[in-house]
Protein backbone atom coordinates (compact mmCIF):
# COMPACT_ATOMS: atom_id res chain seq x y z
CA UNK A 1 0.00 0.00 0.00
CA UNK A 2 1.63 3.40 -0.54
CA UNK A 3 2.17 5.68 1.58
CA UNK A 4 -0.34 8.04 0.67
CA UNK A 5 -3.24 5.89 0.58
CA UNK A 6 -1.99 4.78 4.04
CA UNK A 7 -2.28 8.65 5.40
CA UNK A 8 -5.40 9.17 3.37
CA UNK A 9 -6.75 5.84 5.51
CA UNK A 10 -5.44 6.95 8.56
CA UNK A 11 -6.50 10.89 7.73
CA UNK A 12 -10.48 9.15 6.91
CA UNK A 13 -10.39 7.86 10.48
CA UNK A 14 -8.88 11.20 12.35
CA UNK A 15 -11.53 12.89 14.95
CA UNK A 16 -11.97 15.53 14.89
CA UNK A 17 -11.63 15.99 11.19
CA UNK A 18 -9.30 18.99 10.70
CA UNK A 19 -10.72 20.74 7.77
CA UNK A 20 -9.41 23.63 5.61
CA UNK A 21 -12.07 25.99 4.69
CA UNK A 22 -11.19 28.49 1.72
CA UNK A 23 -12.78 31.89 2.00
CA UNK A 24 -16.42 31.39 -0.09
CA UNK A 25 -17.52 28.42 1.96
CA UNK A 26 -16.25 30.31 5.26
CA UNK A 27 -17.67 33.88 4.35
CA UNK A 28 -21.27 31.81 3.18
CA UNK A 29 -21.45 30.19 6.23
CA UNK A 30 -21.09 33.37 8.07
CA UNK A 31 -23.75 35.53 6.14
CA UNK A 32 -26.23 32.31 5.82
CA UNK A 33 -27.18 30.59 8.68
CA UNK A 34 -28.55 27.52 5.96
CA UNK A 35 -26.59 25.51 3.93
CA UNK A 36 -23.40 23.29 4.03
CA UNK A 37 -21.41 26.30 4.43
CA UNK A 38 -23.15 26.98 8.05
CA UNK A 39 -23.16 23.43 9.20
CA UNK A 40 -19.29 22.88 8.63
CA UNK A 41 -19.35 25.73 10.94
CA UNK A 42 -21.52 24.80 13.61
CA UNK A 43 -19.60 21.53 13.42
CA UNK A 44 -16.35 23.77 14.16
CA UNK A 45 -17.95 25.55 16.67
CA UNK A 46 -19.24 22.42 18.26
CA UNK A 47 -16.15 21.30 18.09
CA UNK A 48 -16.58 18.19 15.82
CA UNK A 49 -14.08 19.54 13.52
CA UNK A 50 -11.37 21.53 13.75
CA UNK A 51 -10.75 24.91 11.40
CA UNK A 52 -7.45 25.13 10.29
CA UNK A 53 -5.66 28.17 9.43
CA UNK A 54 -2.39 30.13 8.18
CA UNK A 55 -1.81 34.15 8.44
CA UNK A 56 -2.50 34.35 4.97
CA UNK A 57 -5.94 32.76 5.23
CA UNK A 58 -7.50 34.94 8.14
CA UNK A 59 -5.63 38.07 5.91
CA UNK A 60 -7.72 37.49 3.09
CA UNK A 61 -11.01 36.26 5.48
CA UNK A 62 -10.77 39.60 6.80
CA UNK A 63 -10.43 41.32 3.71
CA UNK A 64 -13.22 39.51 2.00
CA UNK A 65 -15.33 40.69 5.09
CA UNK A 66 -14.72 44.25 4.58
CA UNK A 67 -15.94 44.40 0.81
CA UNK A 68 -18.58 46.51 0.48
CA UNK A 69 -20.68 43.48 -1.09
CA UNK A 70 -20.21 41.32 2.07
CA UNK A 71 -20.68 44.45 4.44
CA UNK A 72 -24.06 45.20 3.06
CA UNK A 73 -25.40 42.13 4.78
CA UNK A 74 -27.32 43.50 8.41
CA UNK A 75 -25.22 40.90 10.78
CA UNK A 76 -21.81 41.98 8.90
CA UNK A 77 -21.02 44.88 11.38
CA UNK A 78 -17.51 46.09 12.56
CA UNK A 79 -18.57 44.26 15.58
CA UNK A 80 -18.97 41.24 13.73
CA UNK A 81 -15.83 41.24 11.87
CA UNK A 82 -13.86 42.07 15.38
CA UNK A 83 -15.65 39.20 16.83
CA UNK A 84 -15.08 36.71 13.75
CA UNK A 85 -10.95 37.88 14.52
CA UNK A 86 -10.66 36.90 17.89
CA UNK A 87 -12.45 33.55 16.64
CA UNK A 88 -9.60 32.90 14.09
CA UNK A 89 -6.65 33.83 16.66
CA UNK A 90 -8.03 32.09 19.75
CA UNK A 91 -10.49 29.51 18.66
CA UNK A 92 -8.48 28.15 15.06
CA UNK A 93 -5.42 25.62 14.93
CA UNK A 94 -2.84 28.43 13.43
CA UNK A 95 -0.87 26.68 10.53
CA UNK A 96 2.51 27.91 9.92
CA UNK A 97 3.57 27.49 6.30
CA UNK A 98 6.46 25.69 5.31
CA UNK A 99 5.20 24.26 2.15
CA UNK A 100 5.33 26.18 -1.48
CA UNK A 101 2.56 24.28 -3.50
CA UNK A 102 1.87 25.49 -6.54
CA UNK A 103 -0.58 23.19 -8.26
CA UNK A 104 -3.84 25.79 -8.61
CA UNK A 105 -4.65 27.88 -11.42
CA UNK A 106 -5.52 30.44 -9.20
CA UNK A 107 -1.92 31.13 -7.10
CA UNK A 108 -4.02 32.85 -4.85
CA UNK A 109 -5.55 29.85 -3.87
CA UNK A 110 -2.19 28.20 -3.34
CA UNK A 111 -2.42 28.98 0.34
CA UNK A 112 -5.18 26.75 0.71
CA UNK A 113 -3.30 23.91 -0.54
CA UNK A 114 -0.01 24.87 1.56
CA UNK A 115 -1.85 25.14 5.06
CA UNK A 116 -4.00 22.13 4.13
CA UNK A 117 -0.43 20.09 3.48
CA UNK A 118 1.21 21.80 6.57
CA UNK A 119 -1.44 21.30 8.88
CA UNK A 120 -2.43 17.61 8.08
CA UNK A 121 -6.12 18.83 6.91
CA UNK A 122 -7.98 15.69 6.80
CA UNK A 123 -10.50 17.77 4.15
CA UNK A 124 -9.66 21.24 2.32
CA UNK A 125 -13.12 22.23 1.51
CA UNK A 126 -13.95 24.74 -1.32
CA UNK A 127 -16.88 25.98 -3.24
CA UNK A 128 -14.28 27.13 -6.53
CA UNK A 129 -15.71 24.65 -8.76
CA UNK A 130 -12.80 26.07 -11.50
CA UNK A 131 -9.98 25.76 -9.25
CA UNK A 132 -9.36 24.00 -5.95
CA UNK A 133 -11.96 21.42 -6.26
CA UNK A 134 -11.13 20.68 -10.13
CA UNK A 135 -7.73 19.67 -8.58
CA UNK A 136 -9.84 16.85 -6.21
CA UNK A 137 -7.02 15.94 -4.59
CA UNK A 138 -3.67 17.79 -3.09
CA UNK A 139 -0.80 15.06 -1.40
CA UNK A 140 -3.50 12.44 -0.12
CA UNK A 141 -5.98 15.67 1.42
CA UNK A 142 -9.21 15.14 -0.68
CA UNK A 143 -10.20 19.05 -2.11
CA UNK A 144 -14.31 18.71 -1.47
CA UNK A 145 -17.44 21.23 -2.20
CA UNK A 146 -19.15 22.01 1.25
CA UNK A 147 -22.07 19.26 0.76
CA UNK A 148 -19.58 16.73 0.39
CA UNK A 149 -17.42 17.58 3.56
CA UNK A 150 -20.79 17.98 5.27
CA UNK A 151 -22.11 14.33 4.34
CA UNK A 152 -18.25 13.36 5.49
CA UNK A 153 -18.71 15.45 8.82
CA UNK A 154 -22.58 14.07 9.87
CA UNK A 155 -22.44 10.87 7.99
C-alpha cells in the first residue's frame, strides 16, 4: 500500500476531522445561517471539527469581510468582523507554512493547498468549482465542495 493511501486511511479515520475551509464556503457560512457552508461551521464551533488556518488565510477572510458586497449584509457589522478575529486567533489551529505548492490555477488559492499540506487537513473544503476542487485531490488531502465535507462530517 503506498504511503499516501496509508495517510489518506489513517486521515479518513482522524476525529476531529481537521478541515481547511477556503474563504467562499467560510464567508457563506457566516452571512447564511442555511446551507453546508453553516453546518461545517456549527460543526467547528461544536467542536466536531477543527478549522485550520495560516496568516494568509485569516488576511484574506478579513479582507473579503470588509468588501462593500459582504458588508451590506445587516449581521456583517464592525462588531462582527472584530468578533469573527478573535475567533480565528483564539479559537483556530494556526498553521505555519512551510510548504510552497503550486498546483492551482488560481496562485491565490495556493495557500489553501499549503496550510491544508502543513497542517495535516484531513478535508480542504472549497466551493471554486474552477480551481481548488477541479484539482480533487492535493498530497492524499481530498479538495471537497461544502455538501460533500458535510455528508463526510454528519455521515
Amino acid at each position: 500500500m503506498s504511503l499516501t493511501r496509508q495517510r489518506q486511511e489513517a486521515d479518513v479515520q482522524e476525529f476531529p476531522p481537521r478541515l481547511v475551509i477556503d474563504t467562499n464556503v467560510f464567508v457563506s457560512g457566516l452571512i447564511s445561517g442555511d446551507g453546508p457552508p453553516a453546518r461545517i461551521l456549527r460543526a467547528v464551533r461544536d467542536r466536531r471539527a477543527i478549522h485550520l488556518v495560516s496568516d494568509p488565510i485569516v488576511e484574506e477572510y478579513l479582507r473579503v469581510l470588509d468588501y462593500s458586497r459582504i458588508r451590506k449584509f445587516r449581521k456583517i457589522t464592525d462588531a462582527f468582523v472584530a468578533d469573527i478575529a478573535a475567533y480565528l486567533v483564539y479559537q483556530t489551529e494556526r498553521i505555519e507554512l512551510r510548504s510552497r505548492i503550486k498546483m492551482s490555477p488560481d496562485p491565490d488559492d495556493d495557500v489553501f493547498l499549503n496550510t491544508a499540506v502543513d497542517g495535516r487537513a484531513t478535508l480542504l473544503v472549497s466551493g471554486d468549482k474552477t480551481d481548488l476542487l477541479a484539482l480533487k485531490i492535493v498530497e492524499g488531502i481530498p479538495i471537497v465542495s461544502a455538501r460533500a465535507a458535510v455528508e463526510r462530517l454528519e455521515g
